[in-house]
C-alpha atoms as a PDB file:
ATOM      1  CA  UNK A   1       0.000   0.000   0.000  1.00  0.00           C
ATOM      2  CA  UNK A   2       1.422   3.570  -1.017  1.00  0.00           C
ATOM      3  CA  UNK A   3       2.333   5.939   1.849  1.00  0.00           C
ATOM      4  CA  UNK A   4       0.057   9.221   1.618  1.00  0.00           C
ATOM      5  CA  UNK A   5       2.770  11.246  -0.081  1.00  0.00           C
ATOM      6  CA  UNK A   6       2.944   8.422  -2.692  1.00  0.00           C
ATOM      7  CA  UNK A   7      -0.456   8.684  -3.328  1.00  0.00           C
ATOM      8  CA  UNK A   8      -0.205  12.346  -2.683  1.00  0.00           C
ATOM      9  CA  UNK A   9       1.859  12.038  -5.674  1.00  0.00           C
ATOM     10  CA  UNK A  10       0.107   9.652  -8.211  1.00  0.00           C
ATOM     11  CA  UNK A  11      -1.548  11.461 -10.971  1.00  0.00           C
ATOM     12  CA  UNK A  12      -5.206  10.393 -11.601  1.00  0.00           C
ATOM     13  CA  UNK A  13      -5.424  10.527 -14.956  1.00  0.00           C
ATOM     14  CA  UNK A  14      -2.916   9.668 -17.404  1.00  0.00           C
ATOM     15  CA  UNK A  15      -1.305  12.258 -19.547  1.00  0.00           C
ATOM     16  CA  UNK A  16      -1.031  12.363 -23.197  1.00  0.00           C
ATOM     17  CA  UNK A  17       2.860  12.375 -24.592  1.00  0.00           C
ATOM     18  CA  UNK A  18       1.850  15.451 -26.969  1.00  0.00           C
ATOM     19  CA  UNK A  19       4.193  18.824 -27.130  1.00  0.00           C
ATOM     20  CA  UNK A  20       2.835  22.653 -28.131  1.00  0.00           C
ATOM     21  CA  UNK A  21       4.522  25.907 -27.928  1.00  0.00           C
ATOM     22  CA  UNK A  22       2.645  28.577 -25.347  1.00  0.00           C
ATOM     23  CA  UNK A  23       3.036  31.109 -23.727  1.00  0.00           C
ATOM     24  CA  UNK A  24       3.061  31.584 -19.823  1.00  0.00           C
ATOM     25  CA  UNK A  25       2.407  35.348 -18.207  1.00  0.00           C
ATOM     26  CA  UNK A  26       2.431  36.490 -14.619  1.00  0.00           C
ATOM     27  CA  UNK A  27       1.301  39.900 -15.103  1.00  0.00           C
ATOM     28  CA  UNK A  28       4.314  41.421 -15.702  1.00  0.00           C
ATOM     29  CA  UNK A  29       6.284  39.277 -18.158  1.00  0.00           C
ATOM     30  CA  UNK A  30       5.444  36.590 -20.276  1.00  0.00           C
ATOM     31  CA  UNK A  31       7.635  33.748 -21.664  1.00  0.00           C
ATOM     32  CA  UNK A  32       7.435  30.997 -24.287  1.00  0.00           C
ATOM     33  CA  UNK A  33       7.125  27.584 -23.279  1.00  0.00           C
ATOM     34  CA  UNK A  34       6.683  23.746 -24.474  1.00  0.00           C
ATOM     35  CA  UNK A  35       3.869  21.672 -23.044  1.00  0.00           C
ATOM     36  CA  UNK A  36       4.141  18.518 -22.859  1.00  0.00           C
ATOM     37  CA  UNK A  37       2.038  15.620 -21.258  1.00  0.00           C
ATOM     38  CA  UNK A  38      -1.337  16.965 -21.375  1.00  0.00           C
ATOM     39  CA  UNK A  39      -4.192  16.191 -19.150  1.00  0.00           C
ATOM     40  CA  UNK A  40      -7.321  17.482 -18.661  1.00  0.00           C
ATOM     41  CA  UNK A  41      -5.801  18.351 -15.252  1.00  0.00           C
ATOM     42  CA  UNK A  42      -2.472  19.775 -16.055  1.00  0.00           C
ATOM     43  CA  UNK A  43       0.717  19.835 -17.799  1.00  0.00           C
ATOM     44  CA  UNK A  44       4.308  19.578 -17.956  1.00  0.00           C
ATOM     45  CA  UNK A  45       5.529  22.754 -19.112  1.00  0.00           C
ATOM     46  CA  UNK A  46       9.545  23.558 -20.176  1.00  0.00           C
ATOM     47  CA  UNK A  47      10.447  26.895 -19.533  1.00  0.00           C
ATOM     48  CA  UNK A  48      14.076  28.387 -20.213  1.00  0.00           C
ATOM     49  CA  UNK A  49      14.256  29.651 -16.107  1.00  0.00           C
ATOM     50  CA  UNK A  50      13.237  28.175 -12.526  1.00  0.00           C
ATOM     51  CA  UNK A  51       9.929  29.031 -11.608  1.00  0.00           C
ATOM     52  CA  UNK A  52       8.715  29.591  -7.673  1.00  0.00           C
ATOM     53  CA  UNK A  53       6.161  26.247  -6.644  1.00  0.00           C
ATOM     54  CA  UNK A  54       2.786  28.020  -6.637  1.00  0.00           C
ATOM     55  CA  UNK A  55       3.296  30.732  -8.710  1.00  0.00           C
ATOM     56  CA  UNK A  56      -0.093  31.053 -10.701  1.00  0.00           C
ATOM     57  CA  UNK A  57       0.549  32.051 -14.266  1.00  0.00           C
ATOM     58  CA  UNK A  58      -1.934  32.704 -17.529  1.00  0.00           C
ATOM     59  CA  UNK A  59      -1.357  29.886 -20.433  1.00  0.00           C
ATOM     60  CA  UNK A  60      -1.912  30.046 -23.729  1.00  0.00           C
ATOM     61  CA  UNK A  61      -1.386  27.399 -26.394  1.00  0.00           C
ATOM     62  CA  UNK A  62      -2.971  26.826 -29.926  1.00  0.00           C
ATOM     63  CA  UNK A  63      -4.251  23.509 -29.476  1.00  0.00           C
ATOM     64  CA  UNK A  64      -5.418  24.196 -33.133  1.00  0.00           C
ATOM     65  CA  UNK A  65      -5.108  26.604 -36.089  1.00  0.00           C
ATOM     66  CA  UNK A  66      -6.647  29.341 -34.560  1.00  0.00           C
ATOM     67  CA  UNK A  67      -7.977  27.726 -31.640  1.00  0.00           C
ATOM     68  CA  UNK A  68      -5.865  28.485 -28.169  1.00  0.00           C
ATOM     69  CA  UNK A  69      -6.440  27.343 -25.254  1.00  0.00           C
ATOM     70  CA  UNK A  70      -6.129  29.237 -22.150  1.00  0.00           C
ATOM     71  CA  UNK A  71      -6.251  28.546 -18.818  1.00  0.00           C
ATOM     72  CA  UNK A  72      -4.554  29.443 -15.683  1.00  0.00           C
ATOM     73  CA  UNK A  73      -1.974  27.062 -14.174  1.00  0.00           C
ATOM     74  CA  UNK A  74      -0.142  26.222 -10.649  1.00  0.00           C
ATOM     75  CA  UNK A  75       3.336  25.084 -10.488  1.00  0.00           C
ATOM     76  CA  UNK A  76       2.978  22.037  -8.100  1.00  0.00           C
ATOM     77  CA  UNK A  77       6.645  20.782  -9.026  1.00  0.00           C
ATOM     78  CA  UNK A  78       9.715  22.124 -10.528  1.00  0.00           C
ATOM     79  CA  UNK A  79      13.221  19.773 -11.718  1.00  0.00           C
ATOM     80  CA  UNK A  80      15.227  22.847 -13.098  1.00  0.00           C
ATOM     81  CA  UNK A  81      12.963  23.600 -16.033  1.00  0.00           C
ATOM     82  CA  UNK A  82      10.691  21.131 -15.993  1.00  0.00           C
ATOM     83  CA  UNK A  83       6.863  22.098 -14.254  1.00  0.00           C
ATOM     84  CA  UNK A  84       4.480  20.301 -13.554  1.00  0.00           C
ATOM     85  CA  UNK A  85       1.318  22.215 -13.727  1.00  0.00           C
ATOM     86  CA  UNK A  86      -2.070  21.975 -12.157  1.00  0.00           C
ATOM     87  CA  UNK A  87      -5.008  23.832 -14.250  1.00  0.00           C
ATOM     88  CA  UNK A  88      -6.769  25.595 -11.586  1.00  0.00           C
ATOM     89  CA  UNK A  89      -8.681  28.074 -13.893  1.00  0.00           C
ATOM     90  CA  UNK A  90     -10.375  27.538 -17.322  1.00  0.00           C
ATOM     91  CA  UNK A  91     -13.056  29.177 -19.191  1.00  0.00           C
ATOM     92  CA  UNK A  92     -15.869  26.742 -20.516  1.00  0.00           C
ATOM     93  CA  UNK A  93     -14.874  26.798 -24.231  1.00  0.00           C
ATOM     94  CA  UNK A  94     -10.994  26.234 -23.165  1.00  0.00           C
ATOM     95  CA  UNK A  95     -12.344  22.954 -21.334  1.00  0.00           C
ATOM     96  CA  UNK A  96     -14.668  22.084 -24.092  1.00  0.00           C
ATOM     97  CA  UNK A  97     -11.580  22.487 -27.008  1.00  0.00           C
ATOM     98  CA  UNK A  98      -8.857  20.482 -24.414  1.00  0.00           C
ATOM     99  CA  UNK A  99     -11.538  17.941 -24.267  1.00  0.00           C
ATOM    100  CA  UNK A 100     -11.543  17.399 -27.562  1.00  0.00           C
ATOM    101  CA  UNK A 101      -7.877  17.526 -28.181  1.00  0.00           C
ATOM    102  CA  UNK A 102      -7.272  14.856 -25.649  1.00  0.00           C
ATOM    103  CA  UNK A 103      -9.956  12.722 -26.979  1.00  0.00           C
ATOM    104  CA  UNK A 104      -9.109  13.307 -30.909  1.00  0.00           C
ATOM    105  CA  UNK A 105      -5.501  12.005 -29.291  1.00  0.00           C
ATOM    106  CA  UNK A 106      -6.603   8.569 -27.248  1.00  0.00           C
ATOM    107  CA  UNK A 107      -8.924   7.840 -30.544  1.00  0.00           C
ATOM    108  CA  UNK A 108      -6.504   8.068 -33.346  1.00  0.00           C
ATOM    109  CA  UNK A 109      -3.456   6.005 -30.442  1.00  0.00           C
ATOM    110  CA  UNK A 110      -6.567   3.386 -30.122  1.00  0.00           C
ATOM    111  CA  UNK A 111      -7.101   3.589 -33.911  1.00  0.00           C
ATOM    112  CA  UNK A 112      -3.699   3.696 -35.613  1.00  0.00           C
ATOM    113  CA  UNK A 113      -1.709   2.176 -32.727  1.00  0.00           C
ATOM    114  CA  UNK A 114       0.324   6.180 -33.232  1.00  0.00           C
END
């Protein structure tokens, strides 16, 4: 049986190997970015410094051609700069076009094995 911080830190969901260039802001600066390992809950996001475990920052990533998704994240994690990200805000049609970028992804890997 897994300790609570072991469980503590077991994702519920998995997360989709996919990568996009974003953006993250904190109000006063704004820096590019590569997600990676999507979730409906979160994301591993690659930026080029350090950033402070629960800063909140503003994403934004085109999921699509001219469809971004944005959202606002919480580093829960940092290995130098590697984040892993919680969403903790999201406006309805953000949620609705992540949903179906996530499941356009598990039904072409069931599909075409990709």
């Amino acid at each position: 049986m897994a300790s609570k911080g072991q469980a503590d830190n077991q994702r519920r969901e998995s997360r989709a190997p996919v990568t996009r260039r974003g953006t993250v802001s904190d109000g006063t600066r704004t820096l590019t970015c590569l997600l990676q390992d999507f979730s409906s809950n979160g994301f591993s996001v690659l930026v080029n410094e350090a950033l402070p475990l629960g800063q909140v920052l503003e994403l934004k990533c085109e999921l699509y051609p001219a469809k971004v998704l944005s959202c606002t994240i919480e580093v829960r994690h940092v290995v130098d700069t590697c984040h892993g990200t919680k969403i903790v805000g999201m406006t309805a049609p953000s949620a609705a076009l992540l949903k179906q970028f996530l499941e356009e992804y598990y039904s072409l890997k069931l599909n075409f094995g990709t």
